[in-house]
Protein backbone atom coordinates (compact mmCIF):
# COMPACT_ATOMS: atom_id res chain seq x y z
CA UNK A 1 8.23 -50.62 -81.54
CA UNK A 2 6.38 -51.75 -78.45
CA UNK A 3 2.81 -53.11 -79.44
CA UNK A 4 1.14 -55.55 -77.75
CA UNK A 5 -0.40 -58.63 -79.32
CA UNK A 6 -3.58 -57.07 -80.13
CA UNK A 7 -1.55 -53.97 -81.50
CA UNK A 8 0.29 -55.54 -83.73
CA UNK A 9 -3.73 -57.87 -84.67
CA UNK A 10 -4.71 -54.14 -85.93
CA UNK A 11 -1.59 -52.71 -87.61
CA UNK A 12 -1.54 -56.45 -89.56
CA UNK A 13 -5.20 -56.25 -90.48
CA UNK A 14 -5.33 -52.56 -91.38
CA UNK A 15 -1.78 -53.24 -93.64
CA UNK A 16 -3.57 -56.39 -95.37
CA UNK A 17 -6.60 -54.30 -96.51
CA UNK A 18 -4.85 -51.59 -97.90
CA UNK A 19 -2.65 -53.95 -100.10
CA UNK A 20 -5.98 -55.33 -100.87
CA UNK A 21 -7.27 -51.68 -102.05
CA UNK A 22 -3.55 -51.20 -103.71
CA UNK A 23 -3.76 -54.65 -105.62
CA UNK A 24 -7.20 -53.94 -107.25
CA UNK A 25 -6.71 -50.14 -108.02
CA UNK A 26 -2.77 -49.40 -107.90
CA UNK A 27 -2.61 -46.47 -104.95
CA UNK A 28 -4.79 -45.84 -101.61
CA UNK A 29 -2.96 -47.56 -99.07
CA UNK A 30 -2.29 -44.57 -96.80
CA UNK A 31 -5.89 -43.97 -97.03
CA UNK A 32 -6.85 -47.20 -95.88
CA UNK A 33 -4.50 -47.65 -93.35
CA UNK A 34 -3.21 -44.65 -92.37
CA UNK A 35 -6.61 -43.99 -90.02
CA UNK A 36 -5.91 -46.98 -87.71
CA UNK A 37 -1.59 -47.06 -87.90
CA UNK A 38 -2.12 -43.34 -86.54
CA UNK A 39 -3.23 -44.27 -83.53
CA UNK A 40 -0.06 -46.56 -82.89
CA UNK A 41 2.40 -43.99 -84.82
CA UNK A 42 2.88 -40.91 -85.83
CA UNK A 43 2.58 -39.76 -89.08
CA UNK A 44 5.61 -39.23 -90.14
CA UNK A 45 6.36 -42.24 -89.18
CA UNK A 46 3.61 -44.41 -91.16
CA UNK A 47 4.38 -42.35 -94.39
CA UNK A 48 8.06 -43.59 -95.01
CA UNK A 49 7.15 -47.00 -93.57
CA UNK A 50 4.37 -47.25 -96.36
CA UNK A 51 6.80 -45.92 -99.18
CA UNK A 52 9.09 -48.90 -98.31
CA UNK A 53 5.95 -51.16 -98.88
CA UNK A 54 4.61 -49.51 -101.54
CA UNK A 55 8.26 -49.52 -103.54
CA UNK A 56 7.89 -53.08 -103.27
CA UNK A 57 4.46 -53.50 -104.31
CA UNK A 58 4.50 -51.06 -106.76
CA UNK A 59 7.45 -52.63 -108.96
CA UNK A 60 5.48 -56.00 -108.60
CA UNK A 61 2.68 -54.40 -110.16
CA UNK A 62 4.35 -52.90 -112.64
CA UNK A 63 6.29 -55.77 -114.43
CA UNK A 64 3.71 -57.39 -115.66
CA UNK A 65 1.92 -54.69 -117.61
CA UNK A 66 5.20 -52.54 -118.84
CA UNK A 67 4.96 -52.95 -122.37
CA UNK A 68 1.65 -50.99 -122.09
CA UNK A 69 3.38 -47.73 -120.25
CA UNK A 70 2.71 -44.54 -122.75
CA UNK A 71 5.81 -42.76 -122.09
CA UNK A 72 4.83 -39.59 -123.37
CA UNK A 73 2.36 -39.77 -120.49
CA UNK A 74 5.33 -40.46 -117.71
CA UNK A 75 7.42 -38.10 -118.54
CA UNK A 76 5.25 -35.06 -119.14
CA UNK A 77 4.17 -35.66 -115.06
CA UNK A 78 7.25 -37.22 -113.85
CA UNK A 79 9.42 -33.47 -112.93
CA UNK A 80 6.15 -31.93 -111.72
CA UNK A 81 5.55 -35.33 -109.41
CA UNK A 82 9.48 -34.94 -108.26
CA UNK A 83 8.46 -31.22 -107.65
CA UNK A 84 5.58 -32.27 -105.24
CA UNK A 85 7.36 -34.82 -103.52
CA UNK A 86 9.61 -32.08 -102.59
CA UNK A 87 7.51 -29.98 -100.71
CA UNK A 88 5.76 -32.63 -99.22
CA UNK A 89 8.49 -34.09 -97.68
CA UNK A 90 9.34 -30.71 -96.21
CA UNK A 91 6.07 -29.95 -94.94
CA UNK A 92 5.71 -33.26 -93.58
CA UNK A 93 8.93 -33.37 -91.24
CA UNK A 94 8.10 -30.00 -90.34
CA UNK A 95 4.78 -29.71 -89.50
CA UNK A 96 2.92 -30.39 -85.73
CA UNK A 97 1.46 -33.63 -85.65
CA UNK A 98 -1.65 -32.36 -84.48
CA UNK A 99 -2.17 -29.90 -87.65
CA UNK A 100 -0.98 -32.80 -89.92
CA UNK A 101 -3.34 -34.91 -88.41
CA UNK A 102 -6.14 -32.64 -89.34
CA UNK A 103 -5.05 -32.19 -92.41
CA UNK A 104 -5.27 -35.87 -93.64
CA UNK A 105 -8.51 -36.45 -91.91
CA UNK A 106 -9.43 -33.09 -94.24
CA UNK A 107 -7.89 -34.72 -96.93
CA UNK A 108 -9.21 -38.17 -96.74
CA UNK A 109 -13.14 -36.64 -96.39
CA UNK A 110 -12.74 -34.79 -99.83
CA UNK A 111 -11.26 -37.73 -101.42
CA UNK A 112 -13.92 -39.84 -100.65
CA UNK A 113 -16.81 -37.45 -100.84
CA UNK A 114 -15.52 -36.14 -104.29
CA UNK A 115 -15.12 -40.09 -105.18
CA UNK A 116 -19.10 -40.99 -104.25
CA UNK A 117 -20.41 -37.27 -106.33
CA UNK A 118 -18.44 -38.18 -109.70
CA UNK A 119 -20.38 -40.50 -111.63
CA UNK A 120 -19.10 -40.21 -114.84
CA UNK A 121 -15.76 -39.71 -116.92
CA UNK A 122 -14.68 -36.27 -117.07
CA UNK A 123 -13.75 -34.49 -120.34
CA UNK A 124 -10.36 -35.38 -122.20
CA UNK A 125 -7.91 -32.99 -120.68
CA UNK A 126 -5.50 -31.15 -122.24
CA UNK A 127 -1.77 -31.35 -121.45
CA UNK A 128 -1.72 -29.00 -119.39
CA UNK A 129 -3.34 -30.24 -116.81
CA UNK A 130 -0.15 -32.71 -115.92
CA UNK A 131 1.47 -29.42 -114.29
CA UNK A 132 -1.11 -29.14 -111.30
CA UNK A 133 -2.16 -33.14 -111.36
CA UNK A 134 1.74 -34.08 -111.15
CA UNK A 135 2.64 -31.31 -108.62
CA UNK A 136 -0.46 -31.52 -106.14
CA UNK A 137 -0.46 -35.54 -106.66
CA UNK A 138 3.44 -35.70 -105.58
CA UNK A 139 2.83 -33.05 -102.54
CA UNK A 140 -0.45 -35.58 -101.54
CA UNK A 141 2.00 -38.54 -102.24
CA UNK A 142 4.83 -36.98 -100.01
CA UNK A 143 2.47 -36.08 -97.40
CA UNK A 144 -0.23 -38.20 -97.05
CA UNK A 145 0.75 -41.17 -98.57
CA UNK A 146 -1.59 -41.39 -101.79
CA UNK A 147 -1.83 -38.98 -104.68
CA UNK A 148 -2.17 -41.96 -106.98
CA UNK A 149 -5.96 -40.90 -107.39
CA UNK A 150 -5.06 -37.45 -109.37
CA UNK A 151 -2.70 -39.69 -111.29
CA UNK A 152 -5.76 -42.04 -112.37
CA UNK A 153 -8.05 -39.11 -112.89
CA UNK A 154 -5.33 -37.15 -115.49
CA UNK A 155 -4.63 -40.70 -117.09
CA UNK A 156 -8.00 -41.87 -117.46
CA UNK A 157 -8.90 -38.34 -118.67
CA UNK A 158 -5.92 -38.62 -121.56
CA UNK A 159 -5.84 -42.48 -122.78
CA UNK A 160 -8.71 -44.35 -124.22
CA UNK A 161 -6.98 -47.83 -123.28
CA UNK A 162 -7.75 -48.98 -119.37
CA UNK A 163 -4.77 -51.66 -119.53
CA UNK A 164 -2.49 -48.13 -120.86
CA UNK A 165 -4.53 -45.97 -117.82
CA UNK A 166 -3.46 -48.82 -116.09
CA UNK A 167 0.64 -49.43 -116.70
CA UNK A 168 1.26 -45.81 -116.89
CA UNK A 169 -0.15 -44.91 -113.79
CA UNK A 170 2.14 -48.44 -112.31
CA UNK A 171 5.10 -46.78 -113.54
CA UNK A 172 4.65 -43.65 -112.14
CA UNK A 173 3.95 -44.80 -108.82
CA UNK A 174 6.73 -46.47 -109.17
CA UNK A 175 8.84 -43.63 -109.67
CA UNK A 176 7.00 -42.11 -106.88
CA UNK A 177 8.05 -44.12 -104.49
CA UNK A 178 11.30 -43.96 -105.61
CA UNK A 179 11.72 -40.44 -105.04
CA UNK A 180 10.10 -40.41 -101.55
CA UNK A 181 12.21 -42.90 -100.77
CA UNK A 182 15.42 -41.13 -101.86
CA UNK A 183 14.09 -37.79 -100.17
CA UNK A 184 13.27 -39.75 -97.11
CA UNK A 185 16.70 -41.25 -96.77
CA UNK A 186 18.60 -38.13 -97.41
CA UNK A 187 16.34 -36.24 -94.74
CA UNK A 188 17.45 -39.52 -92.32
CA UNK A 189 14.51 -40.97 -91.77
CA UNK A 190 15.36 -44.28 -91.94
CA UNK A 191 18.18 -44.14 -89.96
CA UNK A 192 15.39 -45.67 -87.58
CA UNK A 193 16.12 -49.22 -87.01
CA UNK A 194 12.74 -49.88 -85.48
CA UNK A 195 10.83 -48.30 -88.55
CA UNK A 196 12.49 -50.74 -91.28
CA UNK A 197 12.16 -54.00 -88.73
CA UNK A 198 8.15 -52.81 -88.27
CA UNK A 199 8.41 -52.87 -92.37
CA UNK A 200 10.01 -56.06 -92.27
CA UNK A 201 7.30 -57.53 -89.90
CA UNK A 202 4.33 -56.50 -92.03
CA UNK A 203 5.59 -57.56 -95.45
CA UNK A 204 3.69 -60.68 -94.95
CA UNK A 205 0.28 -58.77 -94.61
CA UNK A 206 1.32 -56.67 -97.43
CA UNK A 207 1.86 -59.61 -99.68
CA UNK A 208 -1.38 -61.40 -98.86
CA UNK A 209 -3.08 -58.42 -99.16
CA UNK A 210 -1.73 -57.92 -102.87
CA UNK A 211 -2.89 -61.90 -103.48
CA UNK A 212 -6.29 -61.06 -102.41
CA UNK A 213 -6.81 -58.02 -104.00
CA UNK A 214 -5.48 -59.35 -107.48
CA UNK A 215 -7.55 -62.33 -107.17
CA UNK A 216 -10.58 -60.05 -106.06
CA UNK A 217 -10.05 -58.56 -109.52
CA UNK A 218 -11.05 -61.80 -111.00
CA UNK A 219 -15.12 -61.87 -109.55
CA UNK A 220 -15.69 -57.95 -108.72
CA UNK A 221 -15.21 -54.78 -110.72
CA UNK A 222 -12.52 -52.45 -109.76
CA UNK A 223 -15.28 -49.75 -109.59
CA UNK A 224 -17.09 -51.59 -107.31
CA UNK A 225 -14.90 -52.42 -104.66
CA UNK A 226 -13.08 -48.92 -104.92
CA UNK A 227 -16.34 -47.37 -104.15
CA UNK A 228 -17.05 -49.70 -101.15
CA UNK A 229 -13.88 -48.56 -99.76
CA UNK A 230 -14.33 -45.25 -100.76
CA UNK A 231 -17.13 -45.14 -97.73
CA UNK A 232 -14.92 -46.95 -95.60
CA UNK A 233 -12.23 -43.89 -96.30
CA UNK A 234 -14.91 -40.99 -95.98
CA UNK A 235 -15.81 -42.52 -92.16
CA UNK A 236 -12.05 -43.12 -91.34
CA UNK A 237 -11.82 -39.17 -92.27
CA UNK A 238 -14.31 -38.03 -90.17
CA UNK A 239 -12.95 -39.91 -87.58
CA UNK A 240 -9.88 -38.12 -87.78
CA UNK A 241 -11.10 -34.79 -87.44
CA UNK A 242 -13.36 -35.63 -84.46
CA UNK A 243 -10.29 -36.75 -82.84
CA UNK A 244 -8.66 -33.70 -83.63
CA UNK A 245 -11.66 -31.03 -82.05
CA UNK A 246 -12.10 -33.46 -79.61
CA UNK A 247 -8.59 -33.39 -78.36
């Protein structure tokens, strides 16, 4: 793609902190990046480019910690997350830019505002609930890039253990990207040379951005720094639909 040298500066930077926000909390990267890589590409463009990244990144984070997958868990979401992914992907190659735009910047502004109101853990949930967390979290995932946070909110709501919260939610990410990237590549999308070189050239960001977000793991609490971002999110929402009434 033609960027110039202080292009590429931005779409480097913005790639590195959202591995950063992926390596302490396991999802988010389209929300942190997604803002700034719309204003060099569309986005159904950035999408599929961070589903390449994220299949890599999210099998890295899942080796460690497999043993510690409930399984029960996975595969009670895993068809309704396939479901989601569907649609999305439909939607998503179908839809104006311009209404899709609004939509995440929608999106992205109730993810963050509902993130800064909830202040405690909600109520064990029943089983149930994995129909409309898998579905809606693989339409999000498909379309937006991140529907790992109704993932952690069903897990979190189900299993006492944070490390089994943790792994499960790995895995089926994992198989997340794994079906968007099989959807993607039957639809054609990467039939675009230039998208899988511009993944190519930003591996490097996404790697150090994984290093420092594990390592930030080490002196801050997840909680924390998710919430930190989470205001960083909420203003890179409202940004987006300024642009849009603005446009």
């Amino acid at each position: 793609m033609d960027f110039t040298a202080l292009d590429w500066s931005l779409i480097l930077l913005a790639t590195c902190a959202a591995y950063i926000v992926f390596g302490i909390a396991g999802f988010g990267t389209a929300l942190v990046a997604g803002p700034l890589l719309i204003h060099f590409m569309p986005l159904s463009t950035i999408i599929p480019l961070l589903v390449v990244l994220d299949f890599i990144a999210a099998f890295g984070n899942l080796l460690p910690s497999r043993q510690a997958v409930v399984g029960s868990e996975l595969k009670r979401l895993l068809p309704f997350m396939a479901l989601g992914c569907t649609v999305g992907v439909v939607f998503l190659l179908n839809l104006k830019s311009d209404l899709l735009l609004l939509m995440m910047g929608l999106f992205i502004t109730g993810y963050a505002l509902y993130m800064l109101a909830v202040k405690v853990k909600p109520a064990r949930l029943s089983a149930f609930w994995a129909v409309p967390m898998g579905t809606v979290g693989g339409l999000f995932g498909a379309l937006f890039g991140s529907g790992g946070f109704l993932y952690a909110l069903y897990l979190s709501a189900r299993l006492e253990d944070k490390q089994q919260v943790r792994a499960t939610q790995s895995a089926l990410i994992s198989c997340s990207t794994v079906v968007r990237l099989g959807l993607f590549t039957v639809a054609g999308v990467y039939g675009d040379l230039q998208l899988l070189l511009t993944a190519v050239c930003l591996l490097p960001a996404m790697a150090l951005g994984l290093w420092i977000g594990r390592r930030l793991t080490l002196k801050m609490s997840r909680e924390a720094f998710v919430r930190l971002v989470t205001w960083l999110v909420l203003v890179s929402g409202l940004t987006l639909i300024y642009r849009y009434f603005s446009a």
